[in-house]
C-alpha atoms as a PDB file:
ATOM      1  CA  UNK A   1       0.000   0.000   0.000  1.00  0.00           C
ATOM      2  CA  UNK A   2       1.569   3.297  -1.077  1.00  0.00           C
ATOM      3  CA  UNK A   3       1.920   6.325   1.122  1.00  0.00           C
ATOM      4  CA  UNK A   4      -1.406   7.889  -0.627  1.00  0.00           C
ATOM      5  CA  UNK A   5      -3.271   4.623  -0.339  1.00  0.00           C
ATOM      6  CA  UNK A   6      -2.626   5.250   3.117  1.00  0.00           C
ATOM      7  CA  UNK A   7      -3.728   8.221   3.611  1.00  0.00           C
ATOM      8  CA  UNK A   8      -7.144   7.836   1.696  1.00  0.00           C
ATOM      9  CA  UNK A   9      -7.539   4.650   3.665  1.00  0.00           C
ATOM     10  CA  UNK A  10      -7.122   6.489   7.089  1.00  0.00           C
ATOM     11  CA  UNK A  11      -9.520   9.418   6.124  1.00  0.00           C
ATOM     12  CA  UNK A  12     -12.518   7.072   4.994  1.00  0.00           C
ATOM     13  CA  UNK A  13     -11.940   5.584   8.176  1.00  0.00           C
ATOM     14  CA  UNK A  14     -12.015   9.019  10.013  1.00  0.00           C
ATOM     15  CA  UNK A  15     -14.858   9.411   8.017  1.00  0.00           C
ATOM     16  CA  UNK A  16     -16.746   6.386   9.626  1.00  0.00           C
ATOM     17  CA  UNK A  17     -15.684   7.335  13.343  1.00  0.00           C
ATOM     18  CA  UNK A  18     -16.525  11.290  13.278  1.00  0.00           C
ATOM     19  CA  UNK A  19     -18.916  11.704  15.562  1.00  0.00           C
ATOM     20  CA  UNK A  20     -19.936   8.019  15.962  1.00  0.00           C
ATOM     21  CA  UNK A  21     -21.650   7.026  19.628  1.00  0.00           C
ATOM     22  CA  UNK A  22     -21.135   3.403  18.855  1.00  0.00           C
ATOM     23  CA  UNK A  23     -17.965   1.907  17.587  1.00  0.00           C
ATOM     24  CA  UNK A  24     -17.531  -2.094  17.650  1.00  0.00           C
ATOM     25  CA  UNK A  25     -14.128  -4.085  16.515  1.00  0.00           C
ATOM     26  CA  UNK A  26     -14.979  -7.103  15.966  1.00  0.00           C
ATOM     27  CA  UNK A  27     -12.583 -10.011  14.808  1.00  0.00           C
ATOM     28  CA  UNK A  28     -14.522 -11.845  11.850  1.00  0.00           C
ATOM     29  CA  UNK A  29     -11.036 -13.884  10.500  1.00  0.00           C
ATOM     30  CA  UNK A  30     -12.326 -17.718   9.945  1.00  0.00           C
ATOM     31  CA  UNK A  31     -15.557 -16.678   8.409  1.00  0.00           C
ATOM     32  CA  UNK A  32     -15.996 -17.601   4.589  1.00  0.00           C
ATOM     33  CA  UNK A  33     -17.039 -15.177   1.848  1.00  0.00           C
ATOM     34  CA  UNK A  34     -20.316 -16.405   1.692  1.00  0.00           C
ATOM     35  CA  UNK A  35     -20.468 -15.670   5.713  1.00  0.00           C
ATOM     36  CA  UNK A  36     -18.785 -12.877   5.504  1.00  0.00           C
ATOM     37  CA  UNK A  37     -21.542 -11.256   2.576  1.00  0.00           C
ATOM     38  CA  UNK A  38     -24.169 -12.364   5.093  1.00  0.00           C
ATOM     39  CA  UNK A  39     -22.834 -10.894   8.233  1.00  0.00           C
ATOM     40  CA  UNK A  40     -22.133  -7.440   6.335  1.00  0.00           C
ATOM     41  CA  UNK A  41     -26.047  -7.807   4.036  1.00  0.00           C
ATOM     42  CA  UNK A  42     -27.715  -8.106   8.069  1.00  0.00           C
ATOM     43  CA  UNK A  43     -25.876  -5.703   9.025  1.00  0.00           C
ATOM     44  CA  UNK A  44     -26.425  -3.336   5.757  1.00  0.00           C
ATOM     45  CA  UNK A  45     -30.250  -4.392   7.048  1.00  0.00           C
ATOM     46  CA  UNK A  46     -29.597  -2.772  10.181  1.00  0.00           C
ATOM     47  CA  UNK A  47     -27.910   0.013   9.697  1.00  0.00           C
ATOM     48  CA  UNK A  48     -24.217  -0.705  10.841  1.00  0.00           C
ATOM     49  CA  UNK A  49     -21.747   0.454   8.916  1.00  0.00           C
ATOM     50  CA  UNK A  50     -18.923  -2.467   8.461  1.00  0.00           C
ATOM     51  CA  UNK A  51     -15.275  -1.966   6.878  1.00  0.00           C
ATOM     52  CA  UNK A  52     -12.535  -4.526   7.541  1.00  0.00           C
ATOM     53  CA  UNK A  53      -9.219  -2.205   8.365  1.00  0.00           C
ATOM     54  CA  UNK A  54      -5.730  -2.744   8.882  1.00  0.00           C
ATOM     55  CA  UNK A  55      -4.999  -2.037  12.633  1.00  0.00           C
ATOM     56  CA  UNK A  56      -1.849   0.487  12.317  1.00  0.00           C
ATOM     57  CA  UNK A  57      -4.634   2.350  10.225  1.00  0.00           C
ATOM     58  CA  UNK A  58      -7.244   1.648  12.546  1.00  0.00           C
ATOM     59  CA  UNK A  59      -5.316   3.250  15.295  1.00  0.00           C
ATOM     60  CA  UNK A  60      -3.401   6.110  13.719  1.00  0.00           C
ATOM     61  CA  UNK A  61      -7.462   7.344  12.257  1.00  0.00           C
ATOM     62  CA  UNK A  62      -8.540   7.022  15.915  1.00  0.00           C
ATOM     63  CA  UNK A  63      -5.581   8.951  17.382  1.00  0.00           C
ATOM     64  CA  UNK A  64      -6.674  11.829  15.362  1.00  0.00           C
ATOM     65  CA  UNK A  65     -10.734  11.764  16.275  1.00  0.00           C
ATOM     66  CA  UNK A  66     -10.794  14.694  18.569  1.00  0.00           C
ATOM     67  CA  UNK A  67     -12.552  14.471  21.886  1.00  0.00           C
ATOM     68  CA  UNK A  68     -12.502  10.662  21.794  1.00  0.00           C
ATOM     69  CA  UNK A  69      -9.196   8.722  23.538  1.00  0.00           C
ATOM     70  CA  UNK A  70      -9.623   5.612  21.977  1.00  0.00           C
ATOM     71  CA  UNK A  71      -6.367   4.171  23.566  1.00  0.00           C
ATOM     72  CA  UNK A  72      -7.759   1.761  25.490  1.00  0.00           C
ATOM     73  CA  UNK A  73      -8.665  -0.634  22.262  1.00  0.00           C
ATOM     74  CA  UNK A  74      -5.547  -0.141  20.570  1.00  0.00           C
ATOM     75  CA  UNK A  75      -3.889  -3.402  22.325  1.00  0.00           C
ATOM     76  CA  UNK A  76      -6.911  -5.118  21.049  1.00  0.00           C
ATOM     77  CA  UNK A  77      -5.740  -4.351  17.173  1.00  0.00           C
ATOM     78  CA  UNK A  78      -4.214  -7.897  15.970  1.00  0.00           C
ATOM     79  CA  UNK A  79      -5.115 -10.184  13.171  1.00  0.00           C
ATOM     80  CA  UNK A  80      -8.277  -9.427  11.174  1.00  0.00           C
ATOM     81  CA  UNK A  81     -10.094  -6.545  12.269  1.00  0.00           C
ATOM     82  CA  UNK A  82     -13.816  -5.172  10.949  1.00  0.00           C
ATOM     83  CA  UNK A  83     -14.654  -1.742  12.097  1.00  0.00           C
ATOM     84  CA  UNK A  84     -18.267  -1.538  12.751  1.00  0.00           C
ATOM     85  CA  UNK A  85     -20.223   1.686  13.351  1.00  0.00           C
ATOM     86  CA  UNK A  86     -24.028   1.904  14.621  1.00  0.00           C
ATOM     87  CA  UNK A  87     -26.796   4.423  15.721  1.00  0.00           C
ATOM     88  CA  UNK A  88     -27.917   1.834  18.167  1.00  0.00           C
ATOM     89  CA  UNK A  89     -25.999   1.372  21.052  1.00  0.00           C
ATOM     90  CA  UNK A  90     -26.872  -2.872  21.119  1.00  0.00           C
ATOM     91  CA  UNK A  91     -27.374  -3.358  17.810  1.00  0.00           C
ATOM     92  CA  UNK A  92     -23.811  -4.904  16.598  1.00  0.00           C
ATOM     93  CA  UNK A  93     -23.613  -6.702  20.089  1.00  0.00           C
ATOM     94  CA  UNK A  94     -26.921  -8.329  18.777  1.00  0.00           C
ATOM     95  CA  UNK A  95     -25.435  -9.139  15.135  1.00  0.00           C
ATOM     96  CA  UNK A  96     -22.572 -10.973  16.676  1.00  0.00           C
ATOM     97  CA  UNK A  97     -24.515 -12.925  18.953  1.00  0.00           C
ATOM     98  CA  UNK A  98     -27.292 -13.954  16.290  1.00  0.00           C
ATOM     99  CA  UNK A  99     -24.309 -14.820  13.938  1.00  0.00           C
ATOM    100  CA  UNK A 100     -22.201 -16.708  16.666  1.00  0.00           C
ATOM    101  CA  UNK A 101     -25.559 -19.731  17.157  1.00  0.00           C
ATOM    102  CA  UNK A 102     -23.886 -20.952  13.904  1.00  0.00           C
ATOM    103  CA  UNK A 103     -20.588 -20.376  13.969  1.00  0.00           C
ATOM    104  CA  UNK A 104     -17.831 -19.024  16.879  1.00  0.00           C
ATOM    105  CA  UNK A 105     -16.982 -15.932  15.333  1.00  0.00           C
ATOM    106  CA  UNK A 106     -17.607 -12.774  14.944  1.00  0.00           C
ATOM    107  CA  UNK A 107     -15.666 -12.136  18.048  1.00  0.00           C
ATOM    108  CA  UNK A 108     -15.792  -8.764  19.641  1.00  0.00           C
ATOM    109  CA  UNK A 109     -12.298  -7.581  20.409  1.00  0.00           C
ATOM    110  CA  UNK A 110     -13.620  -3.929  21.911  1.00  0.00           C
ATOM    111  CA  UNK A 111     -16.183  -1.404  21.810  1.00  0.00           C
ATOM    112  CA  UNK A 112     -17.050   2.002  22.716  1.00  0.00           C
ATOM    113  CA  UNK A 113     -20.351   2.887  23.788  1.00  0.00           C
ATOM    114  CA  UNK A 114     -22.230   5.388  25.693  1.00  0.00           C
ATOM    115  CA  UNK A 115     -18.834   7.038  26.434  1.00  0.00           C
ATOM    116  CA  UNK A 116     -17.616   3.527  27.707  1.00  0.00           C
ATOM    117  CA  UNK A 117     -15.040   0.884  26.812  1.00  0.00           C
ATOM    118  CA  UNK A 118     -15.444  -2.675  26.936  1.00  0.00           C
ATOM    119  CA  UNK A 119     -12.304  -4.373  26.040  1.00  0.00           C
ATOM    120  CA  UNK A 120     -12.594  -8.226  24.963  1.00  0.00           C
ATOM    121  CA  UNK A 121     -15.470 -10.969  23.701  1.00  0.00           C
ATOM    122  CA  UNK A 122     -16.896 -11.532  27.280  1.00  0.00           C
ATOM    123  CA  UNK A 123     -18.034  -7.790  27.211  1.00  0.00           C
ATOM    124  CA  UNK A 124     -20.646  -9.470  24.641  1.00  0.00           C
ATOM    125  CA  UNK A 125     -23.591 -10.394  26.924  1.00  0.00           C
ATOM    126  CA  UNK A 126     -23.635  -6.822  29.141  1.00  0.00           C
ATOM    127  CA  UNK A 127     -23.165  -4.745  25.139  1.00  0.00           C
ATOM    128  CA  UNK A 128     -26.320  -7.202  23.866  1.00  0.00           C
ATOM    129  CA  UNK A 129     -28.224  -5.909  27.098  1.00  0.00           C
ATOM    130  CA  UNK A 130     -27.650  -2.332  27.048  1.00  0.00           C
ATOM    131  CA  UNK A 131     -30.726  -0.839  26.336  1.00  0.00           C
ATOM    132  CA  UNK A 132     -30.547   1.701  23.016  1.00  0.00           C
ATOM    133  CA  UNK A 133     -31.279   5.049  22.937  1.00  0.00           C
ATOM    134  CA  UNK A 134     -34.676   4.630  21.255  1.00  0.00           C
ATOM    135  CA  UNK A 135     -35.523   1.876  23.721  1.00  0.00           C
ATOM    136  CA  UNK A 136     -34.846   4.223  26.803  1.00  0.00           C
ATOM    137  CA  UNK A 137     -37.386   6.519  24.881  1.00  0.00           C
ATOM    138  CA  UNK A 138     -39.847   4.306  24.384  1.00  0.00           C
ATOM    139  CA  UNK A 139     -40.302   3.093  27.669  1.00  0.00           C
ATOM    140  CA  UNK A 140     -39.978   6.320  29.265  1.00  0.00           C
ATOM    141  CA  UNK A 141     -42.674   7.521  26.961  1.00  0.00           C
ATOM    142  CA  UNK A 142     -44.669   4.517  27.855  1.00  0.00           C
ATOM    143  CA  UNK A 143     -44.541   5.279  31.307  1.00  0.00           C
ATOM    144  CA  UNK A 144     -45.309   8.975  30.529  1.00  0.00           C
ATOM    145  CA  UNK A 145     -48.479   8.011  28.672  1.00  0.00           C
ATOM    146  CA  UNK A 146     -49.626   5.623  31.113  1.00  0.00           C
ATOM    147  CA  UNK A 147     -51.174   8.238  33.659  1.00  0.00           C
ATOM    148  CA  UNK A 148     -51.955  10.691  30.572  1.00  0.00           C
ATOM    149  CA  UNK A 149     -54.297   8.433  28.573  1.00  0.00           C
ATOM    150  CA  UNK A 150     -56.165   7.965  31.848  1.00  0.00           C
ATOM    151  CA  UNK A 151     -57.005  12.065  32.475  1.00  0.00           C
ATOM    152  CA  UNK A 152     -57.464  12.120  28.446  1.00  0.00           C
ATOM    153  CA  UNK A 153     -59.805   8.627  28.612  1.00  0.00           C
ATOM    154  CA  UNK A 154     -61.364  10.543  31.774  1.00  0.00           C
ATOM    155  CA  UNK A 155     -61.999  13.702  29.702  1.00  0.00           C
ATOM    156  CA  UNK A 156     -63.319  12.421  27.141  1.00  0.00           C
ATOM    157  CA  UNK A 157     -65.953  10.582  28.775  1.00  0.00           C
ATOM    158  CA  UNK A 158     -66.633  13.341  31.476  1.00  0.00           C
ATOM    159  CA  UNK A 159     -68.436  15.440  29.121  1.00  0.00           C
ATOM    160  CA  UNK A 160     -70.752  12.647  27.981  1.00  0.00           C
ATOM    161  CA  UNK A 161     -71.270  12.085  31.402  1.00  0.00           C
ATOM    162  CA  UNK A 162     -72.116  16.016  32.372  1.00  0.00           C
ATOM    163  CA  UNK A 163     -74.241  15.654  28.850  1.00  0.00           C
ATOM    164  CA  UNK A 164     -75.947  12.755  30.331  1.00  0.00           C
ATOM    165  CA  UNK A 165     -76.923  14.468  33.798  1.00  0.00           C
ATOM    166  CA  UNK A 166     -77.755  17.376  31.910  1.00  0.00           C
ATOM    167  CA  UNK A 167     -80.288  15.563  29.471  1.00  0.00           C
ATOM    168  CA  UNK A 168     -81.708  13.773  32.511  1.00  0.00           C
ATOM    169  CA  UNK A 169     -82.314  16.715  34.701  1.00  0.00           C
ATOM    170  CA  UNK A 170     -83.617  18.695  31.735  1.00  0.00           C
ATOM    171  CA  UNK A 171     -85.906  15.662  31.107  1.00  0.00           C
ATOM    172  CA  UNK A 172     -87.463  15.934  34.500  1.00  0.00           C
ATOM    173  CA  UNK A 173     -87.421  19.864  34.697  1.00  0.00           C
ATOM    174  CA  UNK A 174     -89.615  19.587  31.117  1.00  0.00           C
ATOM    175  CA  UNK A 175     -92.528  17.256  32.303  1.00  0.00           C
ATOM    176  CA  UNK A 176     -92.285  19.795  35.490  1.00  0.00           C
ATOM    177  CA  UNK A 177     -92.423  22.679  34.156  1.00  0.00           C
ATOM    178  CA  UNK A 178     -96.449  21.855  32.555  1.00  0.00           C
ATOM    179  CA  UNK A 179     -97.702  20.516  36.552  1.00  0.00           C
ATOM    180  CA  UNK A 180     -95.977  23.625  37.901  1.00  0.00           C
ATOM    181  CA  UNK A 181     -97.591  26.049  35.380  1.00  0.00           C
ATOM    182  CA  UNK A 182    -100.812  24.620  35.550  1.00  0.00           C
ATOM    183  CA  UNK A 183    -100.854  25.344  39.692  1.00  0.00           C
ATOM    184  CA  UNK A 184     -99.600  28.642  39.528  1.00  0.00           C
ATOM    185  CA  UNK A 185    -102.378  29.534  36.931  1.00  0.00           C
ATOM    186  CA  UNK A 186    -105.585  28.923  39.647  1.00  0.00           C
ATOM    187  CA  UNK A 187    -103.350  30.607  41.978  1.00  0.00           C
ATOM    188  CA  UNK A 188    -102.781  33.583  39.926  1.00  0.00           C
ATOM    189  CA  UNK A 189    -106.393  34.150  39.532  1.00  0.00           C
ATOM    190  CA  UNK A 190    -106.813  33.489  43.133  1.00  0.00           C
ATOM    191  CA  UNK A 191    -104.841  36.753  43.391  1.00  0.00           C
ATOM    192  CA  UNK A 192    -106.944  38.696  40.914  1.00  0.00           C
ATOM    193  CA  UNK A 193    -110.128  37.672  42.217  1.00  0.00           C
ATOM    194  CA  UNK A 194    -109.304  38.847  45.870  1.00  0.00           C
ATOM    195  CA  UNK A 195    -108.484  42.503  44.381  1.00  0.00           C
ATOM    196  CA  UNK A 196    -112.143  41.974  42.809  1.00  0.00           C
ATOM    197  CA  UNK A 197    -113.528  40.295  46.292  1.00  0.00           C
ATOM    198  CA  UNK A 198    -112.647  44.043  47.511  1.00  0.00           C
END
């Protein structure tokens, strides 16, 4: 690989880590081409970005990512390396598992997430249960909308209640309202005849 090679390889791979929240290595040596096009179509299907570096690259693109130390996975840089780079904090932790029921690699060599490093392939199980961002969300919005579709169910069927009441006392009021009139009539003559009684 020529000098230029090398830089264009490191700057695609700076391209990849700027201002990634999740960043797997995983070691994927041993798998065949037609496991290898499978691992990288599922994870193409969930939106993980895969690239198999060379580790001297791998390292001298991560030493210049500002506000990110990476140091702590460079001693995990030997033999085949893939550089895998997710939205979803679980999601290549998931990949690697799925894959692994058939075969014993992908192995994770280290991975940064949620401003964390786990270093090595029994990190696997506590990076498959970390819950994503989206996750998180959705279960605090659950919880949110819990109490609030109760006031809006209650809300909604308060007025058809009040409606209700209000049709049933206005029912009443109306048959009423003719007995009440029909009293007051005698006793509004009552009141003329005793001017005429004078």
């Amino acid at each position: 690989m020529t000098k230029d090679q090398k830089v264009v390889a490191i700057q695609e791979i700076k391209d990849l880590l700027q201002d990634a929240k999740v960043v797997y290595v995983a070691d994927l040596e041993g798998l065949n081409a037609a496991k290898s096009s499978d691992f990288r179509r599922q994870a193409f299907k969930q939106n993980i970005k895969v690239k198999v570096v060379k580790n001297t690259l791998l390292q001298k693109a991560m030493e210049q990512i500002e506000g990110v130390d990476y140091s702590e996975m460079f001693n995990t840089f030997k033999g085949n390396s893939a550089l895998m780079v997710a939205e979803t904090a679980n999601a290549p932790a998931k990949l690697i598992k799925d894959f692994r029921k058939k075969d014993e690699k992908p192995a994770l060599k280290s991975a940064f997430v949620q401003e964390t490093f786990y270093v090595g392939d029994n990190n696997l199980d506590a990076l498959v249960s970390i819950k994503s961002r989206e996750e998180m969300i959705g279960e605090i919005i659950g919880l949110l909308q819990s109490p609030i579709q109760r006031v809006v169910s209650a809300l909604q069927n308060k007025p058809e209640t009040v409606e209700a009441k209000a049709e049933e006392a206005a029912a009443p009021a109306v048959e009423e309202t003719p007995a009440a009139e029909a009293p007051e009539a005698p006793a509004a003559e009552s009141t003329d005849e005793t001017p005429a009684a004078e």
